[in-house]
N, C-alpha and C. Protein backbone atom coordinates (compact mmCIF):
# COMPACT_ATOMS: atom_id res chain seq x y z
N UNK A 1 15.42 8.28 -0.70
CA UNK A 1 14.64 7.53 0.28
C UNK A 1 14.48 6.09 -0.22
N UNK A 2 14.49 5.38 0.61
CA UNK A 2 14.59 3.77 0.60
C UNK A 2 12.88 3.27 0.20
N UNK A 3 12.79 2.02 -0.15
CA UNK A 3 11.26 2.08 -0.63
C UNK A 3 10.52 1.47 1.02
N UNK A 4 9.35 1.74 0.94
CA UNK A 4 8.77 1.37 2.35
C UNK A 4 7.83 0.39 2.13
N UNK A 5 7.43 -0.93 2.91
CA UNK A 5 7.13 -1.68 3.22
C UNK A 5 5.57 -1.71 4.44
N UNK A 6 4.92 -3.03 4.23
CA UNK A 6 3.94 -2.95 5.01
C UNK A 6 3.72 -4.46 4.96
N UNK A 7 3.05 -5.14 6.28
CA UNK A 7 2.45 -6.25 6.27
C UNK A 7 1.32 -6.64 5.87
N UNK A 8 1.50 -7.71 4.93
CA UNK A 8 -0.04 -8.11 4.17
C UNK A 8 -0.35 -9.20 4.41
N UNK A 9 -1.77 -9.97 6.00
CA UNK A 9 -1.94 -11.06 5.53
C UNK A 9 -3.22 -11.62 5.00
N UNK A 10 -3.28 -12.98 4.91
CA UNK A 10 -4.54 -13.62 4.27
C UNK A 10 -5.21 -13.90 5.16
N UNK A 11 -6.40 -13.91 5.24
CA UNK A 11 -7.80 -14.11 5.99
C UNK A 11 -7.72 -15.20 6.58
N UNK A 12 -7.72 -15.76 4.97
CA UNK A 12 -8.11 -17.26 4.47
C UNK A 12 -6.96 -18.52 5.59
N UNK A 13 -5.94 -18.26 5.24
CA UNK A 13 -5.38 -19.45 5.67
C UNK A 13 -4.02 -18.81 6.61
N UNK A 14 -4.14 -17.62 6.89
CA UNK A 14 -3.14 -16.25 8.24
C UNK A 14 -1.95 -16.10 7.64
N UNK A 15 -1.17 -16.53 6.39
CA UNK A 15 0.06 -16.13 5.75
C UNK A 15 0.31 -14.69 5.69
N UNK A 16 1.73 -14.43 6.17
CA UNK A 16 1.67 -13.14 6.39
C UNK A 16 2.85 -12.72 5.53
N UNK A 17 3.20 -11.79 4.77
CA UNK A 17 4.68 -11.37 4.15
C UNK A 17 4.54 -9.85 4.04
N UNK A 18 5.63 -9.41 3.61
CA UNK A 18 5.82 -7.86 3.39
C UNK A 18 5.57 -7.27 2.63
N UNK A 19 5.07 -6.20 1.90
CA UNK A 19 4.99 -6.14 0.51
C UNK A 19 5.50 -5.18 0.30
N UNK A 20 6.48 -4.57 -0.78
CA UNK A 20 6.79 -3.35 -0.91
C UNK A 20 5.58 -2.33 -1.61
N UNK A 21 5.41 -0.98 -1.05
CA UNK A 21 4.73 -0.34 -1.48
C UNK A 21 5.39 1.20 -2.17
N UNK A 22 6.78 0.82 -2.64
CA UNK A 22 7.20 1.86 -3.39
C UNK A 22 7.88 3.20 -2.72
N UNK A 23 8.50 3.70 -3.43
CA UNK A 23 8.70 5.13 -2.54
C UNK A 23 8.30 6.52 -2.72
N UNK A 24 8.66 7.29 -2.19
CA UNK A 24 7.88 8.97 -2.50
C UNK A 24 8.63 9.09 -4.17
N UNK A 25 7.42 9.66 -4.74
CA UNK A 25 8.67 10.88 -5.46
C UNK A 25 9.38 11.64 -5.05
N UNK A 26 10.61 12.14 -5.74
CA UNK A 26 11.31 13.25 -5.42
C UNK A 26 10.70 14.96 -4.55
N UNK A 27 9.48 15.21 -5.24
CA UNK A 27 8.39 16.23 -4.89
C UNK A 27 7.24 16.06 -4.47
N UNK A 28 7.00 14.47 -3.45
CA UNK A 28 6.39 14.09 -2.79
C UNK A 28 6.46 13.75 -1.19
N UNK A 29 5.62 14.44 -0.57
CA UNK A 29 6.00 14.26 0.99
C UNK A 29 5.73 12.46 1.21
N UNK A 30 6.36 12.01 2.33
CA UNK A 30 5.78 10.51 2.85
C UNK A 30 4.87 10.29 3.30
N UNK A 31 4.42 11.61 4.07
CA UNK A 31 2.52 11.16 4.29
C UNK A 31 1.89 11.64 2.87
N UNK A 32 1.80 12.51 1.59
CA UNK A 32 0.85 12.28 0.27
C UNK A 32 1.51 10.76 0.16
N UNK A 33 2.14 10.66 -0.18
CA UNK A 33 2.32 8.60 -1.17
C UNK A 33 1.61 8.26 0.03
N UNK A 34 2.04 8.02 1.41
CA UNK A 34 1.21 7.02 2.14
C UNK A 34 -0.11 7.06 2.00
N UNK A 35 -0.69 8.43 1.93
CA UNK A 35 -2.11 8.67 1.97
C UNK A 35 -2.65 7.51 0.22
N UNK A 36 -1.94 7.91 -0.72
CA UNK A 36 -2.02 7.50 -1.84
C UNK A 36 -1.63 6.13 -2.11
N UNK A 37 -1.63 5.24 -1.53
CA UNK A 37 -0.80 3.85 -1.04
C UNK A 37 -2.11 3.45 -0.70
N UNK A 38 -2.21 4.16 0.66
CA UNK A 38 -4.05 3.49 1.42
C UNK A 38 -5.28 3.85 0.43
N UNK A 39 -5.29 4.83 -0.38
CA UNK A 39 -6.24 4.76 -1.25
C UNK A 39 -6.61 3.87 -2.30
N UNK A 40 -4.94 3.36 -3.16
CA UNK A 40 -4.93 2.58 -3.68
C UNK A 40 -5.30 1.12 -3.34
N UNK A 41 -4.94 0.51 -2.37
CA UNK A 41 -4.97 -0.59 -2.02
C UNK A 41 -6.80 -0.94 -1.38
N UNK A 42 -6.68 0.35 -0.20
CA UNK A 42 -8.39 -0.16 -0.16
C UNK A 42 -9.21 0.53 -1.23
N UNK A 43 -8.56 0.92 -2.32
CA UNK A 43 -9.64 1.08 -3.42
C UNK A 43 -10.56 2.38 -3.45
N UNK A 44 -10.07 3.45 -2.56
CA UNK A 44 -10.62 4.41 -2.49
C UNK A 44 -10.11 5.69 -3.66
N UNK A 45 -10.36 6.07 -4.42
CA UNK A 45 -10.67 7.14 -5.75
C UNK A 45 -10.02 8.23 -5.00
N UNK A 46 -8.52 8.40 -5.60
CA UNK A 46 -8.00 9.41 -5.35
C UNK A 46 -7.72 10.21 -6.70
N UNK A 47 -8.10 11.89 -7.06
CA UNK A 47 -7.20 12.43 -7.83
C UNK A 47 -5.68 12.48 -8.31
N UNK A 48 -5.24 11.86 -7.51
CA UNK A 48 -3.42 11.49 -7.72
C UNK A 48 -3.26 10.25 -7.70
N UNK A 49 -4.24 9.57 -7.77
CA UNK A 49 -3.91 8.04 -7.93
C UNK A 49 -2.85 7.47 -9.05
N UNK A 50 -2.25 6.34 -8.34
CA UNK A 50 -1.24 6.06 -9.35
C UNK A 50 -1.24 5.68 -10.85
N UNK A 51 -1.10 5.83 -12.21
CA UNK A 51 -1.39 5.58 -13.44
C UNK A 51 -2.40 6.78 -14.20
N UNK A 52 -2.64 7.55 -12.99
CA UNK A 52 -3.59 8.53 -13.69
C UNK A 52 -5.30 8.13 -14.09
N UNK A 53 -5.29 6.95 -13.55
CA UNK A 53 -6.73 6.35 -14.01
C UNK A 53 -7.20 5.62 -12.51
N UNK A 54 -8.90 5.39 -12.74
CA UNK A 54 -9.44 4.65 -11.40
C UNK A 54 -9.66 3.15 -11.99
N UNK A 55 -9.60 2.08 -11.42
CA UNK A 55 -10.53 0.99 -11.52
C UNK A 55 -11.47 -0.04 -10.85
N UNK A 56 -12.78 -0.46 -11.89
CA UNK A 56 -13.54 -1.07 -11.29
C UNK A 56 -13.54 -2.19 -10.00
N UNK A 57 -11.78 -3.06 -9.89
CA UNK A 57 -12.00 -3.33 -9.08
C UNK A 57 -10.78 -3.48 -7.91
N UNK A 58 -10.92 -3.45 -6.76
CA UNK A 58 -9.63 -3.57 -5.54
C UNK A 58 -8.49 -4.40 -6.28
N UNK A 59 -7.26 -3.21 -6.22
CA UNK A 59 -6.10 -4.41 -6.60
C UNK A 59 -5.51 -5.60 -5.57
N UNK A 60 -6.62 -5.51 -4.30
CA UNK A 60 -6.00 -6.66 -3.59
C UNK A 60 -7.06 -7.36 -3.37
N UNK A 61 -6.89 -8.71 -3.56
CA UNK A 61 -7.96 -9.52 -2.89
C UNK A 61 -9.14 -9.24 -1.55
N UNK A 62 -9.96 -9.10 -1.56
CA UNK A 62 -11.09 -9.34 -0.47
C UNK A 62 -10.67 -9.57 0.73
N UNK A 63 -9.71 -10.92 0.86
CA UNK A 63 -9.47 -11.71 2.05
C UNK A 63 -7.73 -11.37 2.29
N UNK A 64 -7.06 -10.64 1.77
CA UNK A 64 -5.70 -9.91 2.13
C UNK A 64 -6.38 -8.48 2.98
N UNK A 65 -5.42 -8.69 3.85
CA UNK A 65 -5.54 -7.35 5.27
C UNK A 65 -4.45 -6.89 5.32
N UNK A 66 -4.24 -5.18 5.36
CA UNK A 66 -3.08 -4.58 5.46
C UNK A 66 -2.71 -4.17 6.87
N UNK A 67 -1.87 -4.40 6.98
CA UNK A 67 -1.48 -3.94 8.65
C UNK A 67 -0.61 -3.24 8.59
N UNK A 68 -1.14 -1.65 8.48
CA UNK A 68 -0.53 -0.29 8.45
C UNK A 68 -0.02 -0.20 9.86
N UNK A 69 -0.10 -0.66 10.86
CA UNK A 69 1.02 -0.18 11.80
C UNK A 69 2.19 -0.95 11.37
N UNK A 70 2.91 -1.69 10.73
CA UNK A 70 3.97 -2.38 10.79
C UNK A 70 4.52 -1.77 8.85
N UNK A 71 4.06 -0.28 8.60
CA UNK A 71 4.64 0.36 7.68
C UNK A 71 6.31 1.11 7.93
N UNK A 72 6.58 0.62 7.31
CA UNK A 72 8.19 1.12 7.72
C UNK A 72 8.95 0.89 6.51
N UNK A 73 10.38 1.32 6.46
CA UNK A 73 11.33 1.29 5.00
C UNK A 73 12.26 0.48 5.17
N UNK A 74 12.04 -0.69 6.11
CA UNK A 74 12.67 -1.86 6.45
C UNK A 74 11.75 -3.32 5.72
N UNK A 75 12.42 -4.13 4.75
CA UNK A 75 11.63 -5.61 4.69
C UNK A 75 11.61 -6.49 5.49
N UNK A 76 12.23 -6.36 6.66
CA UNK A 76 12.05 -6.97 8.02
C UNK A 76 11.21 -6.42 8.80
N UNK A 77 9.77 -6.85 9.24
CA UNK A 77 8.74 -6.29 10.22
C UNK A 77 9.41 -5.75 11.67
């Protein structure tokens, strides 16, 4: 499987780009990683979270917005 993609923009000043968000494991369905993708990013405490550990704070900025409808395994929106 190809790695899948999502649109990320800024609040602040509307820049918008793609970001890759990796692909399944081999013994991972595409909805667990996706589910595990949205946990990660909005910071929500998953048992399968990636690295095996939680942290204190969001790995994305405050003012970055994910726009999960435009998730797909294309880097072109």
């Amino acid at each position: 499987m190809s790695p899948m993609f999502v649109d990320v923009s800024c609040k602040k000043c509307g820049a918008r780009n793609r970001l890759d968000i990796g692909q399944p494991r081999a013994e991972q369905t595409l909805e667990e990683h996706v589910r595990l993708v949205i946990d990660r990013l909005s910071h929500q405490p998953s048992f399968g979270c990636f690295g095996g550990h939680f942290e204190l704070a969001p790995p994305l900025p405050n003012f970055w917005e994910v726009h999960w409808e435009t998730l797909g395994g294309s880097q072109a929106p």
